[in-house]
C-alpha atoms as a PDB file:
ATOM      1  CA  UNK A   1      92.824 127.593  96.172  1.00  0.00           C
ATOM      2  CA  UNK A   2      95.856 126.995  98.638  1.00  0.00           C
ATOM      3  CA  UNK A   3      96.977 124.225 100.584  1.00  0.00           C
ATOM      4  CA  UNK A   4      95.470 125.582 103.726  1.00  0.00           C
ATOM      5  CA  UNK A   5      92.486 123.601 103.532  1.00  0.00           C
ATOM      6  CA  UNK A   6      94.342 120.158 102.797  1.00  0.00           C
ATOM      7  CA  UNK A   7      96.551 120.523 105.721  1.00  0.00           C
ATOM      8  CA  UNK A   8      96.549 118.696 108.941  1.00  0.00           C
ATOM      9  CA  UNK A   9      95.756 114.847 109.928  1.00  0.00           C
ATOM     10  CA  UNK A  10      93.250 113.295 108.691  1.00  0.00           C
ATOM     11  CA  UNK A  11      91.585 109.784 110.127  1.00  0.00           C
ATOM     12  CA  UNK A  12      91.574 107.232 106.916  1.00  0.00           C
ATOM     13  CA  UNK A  13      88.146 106.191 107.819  1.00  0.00           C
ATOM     14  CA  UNK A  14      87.273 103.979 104.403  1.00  0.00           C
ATOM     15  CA  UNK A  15      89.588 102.436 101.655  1.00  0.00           C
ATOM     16  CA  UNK A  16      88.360 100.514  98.549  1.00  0.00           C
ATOM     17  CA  UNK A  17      90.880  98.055  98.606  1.00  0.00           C
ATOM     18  CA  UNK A  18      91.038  96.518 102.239  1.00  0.00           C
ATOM     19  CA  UNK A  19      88.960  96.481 104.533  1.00  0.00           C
ATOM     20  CA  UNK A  20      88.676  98.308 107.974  1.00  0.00           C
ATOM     21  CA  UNK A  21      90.588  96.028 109.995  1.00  0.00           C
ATOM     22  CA  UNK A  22      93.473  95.819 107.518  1.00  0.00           C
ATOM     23  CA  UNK A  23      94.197  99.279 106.888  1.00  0.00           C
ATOM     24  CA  UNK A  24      93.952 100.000 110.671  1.00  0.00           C
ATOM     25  CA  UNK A  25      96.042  96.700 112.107  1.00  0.00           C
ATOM     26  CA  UNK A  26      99.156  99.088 113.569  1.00  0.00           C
ATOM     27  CA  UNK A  27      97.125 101.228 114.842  1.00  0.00           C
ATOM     28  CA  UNK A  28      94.683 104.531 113.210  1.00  0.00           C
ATOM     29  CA  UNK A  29      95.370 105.036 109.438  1.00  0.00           C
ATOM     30  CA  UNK A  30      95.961 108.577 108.634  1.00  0.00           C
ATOM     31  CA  UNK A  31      97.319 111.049 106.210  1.00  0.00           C
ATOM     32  CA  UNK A  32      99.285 114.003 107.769  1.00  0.00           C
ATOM     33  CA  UNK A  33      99.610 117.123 105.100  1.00  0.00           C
ATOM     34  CA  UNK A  34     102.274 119.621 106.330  1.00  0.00           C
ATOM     35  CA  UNK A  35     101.899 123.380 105.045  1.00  0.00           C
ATOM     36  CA  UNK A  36     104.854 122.970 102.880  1.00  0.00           C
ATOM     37  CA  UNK A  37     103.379 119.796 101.043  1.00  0.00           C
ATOM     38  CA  UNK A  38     105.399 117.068 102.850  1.00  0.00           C
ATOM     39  CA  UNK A  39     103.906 114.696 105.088  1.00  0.00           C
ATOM     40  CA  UNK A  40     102.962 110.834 105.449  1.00  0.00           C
ATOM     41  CA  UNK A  41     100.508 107.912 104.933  1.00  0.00           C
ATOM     42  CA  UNK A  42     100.164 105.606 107.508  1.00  0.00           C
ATOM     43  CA  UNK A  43      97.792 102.416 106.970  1.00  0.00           C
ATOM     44  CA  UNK A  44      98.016  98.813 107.464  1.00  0.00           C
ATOM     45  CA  UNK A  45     101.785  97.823 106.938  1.00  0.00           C
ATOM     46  CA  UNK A  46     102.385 100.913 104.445  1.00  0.00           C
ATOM     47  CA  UNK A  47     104.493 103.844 105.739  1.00  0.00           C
ATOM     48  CA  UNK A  48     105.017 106.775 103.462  1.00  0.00           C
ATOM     49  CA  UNK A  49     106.269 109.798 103.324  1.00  0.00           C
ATOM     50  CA  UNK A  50     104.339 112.339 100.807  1.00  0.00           C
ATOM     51  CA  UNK A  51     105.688 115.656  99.022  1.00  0.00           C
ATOM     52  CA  UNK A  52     102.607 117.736  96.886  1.00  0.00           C
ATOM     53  CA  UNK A  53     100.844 120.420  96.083  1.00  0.00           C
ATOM     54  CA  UNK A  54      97.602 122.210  95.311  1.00  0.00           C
ATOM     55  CA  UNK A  55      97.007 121.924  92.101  1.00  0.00           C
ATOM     56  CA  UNK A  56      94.658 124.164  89.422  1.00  0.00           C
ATOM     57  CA  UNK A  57      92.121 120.920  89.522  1.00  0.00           C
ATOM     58  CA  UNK A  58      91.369 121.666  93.118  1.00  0.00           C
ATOM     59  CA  UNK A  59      93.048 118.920  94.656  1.00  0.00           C
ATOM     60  CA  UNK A  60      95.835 118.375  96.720  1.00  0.00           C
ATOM     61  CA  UNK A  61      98.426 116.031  94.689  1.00  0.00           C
ATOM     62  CA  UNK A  62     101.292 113.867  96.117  1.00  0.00           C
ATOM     63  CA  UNK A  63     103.820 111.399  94.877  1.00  0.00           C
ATOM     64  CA  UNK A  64     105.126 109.452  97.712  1.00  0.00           C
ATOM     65  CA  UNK A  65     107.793 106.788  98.547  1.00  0.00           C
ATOM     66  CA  UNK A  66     108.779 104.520 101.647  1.00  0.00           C
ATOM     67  CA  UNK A  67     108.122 100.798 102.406  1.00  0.00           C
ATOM     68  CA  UNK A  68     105.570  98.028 102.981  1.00  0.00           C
ATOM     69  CA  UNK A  69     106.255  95.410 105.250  1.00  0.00           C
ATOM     70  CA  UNK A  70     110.093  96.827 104.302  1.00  0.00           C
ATOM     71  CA  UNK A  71     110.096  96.742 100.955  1.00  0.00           C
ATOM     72  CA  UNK A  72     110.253 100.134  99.349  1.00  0.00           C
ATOM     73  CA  UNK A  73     107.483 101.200  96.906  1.00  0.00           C
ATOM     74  CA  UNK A  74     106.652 104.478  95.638  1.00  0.00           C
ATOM     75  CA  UNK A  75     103.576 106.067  93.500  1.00  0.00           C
ATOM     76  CA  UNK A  76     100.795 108.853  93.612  1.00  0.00           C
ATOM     77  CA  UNK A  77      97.723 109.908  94.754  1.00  0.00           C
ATOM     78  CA  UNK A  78      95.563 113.019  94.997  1.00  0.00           C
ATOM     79  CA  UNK A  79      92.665 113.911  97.644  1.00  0.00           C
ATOM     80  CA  UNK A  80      89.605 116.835  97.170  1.00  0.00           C
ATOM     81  CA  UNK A  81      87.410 118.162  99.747  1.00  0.00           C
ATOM     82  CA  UNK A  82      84.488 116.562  99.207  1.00  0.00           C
ATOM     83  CA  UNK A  83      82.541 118.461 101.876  1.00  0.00           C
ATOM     84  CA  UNK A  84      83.995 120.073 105.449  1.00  0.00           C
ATOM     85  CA  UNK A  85      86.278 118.246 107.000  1.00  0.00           C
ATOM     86  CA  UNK A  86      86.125 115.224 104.360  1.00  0.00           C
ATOM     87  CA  UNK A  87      88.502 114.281 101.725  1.00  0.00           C
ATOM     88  CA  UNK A  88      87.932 111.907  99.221  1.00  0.00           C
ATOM     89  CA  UNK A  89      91.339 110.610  97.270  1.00  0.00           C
ATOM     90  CA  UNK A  90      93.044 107.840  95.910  1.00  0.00           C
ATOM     91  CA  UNK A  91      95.979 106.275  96.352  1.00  0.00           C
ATOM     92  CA  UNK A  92      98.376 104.464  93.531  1.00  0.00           C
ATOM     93  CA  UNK A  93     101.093 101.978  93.930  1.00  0.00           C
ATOM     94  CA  UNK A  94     103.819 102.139  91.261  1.00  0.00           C
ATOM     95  CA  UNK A  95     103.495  98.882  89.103  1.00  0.00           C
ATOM     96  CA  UNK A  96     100.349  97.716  92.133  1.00  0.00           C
ATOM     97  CA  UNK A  97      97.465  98.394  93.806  1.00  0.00           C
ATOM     98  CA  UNK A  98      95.417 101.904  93.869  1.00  0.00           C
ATOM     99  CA  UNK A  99      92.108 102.136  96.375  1.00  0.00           C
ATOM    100  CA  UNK A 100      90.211 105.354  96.320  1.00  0.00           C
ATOM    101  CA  UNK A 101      89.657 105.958 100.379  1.00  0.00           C
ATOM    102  CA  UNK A 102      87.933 108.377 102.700  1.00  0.00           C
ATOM    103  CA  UNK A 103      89.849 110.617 105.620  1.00  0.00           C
ATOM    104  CA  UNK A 104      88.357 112.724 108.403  1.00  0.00           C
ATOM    105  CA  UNK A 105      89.832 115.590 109.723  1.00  0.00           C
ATOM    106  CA  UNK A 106      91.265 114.619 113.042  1.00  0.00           C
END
């Protein structure tokens, strides 16, 4: 499978971690996959931008780097379709915190 079906925004709508008014406080969390594998993460204070791929495990998987609240951070994460026009995915702090999370397609 391509990247096709991972690209596009997509509405964080759930997050293990923190709760709905947390991720959301600057506005609608989202994940933005561009059709060369470069994009962003947006939620709560975190601003990131993403560079992935499709991989053979039939997910889309991205390391990522930017900043929280300014300071920089970088990690992974990964996302599947879990059914049309859901992903499912987690997201992983290097050396912090990870929270699996839900996105919509926008």
């Amino acid at each position: 499978m391509g990247i096709d079906q991972y690209t596009g925004r997509w509405h964080i709508t759930e997050m293990e971690a923190w709760d709905e008014d947390s991720f959301n406080m600057d506005g609608q969390a989202y994940l933005q996959i561009d059709n060369d594998g470069g994009g962003s993460v947006k939620f709560g204070a975190v601003q990131v931008e993403i560079d992935g791929k499709a991989s053979e495990k039939q997910r889309f998987e991205f390391s990522f780097q930017g900043f929280d609240e300014g300071d920089q951070i970088s990690g992974w994460g990964w996302v599947t379709l879990k059914v049309v026009d859901t992903l499912e995915g987690e997201i992983r702090f290097f050396q912090g915190d990870e929270s699996g999370f839900i996105a919509k397609k926008q």
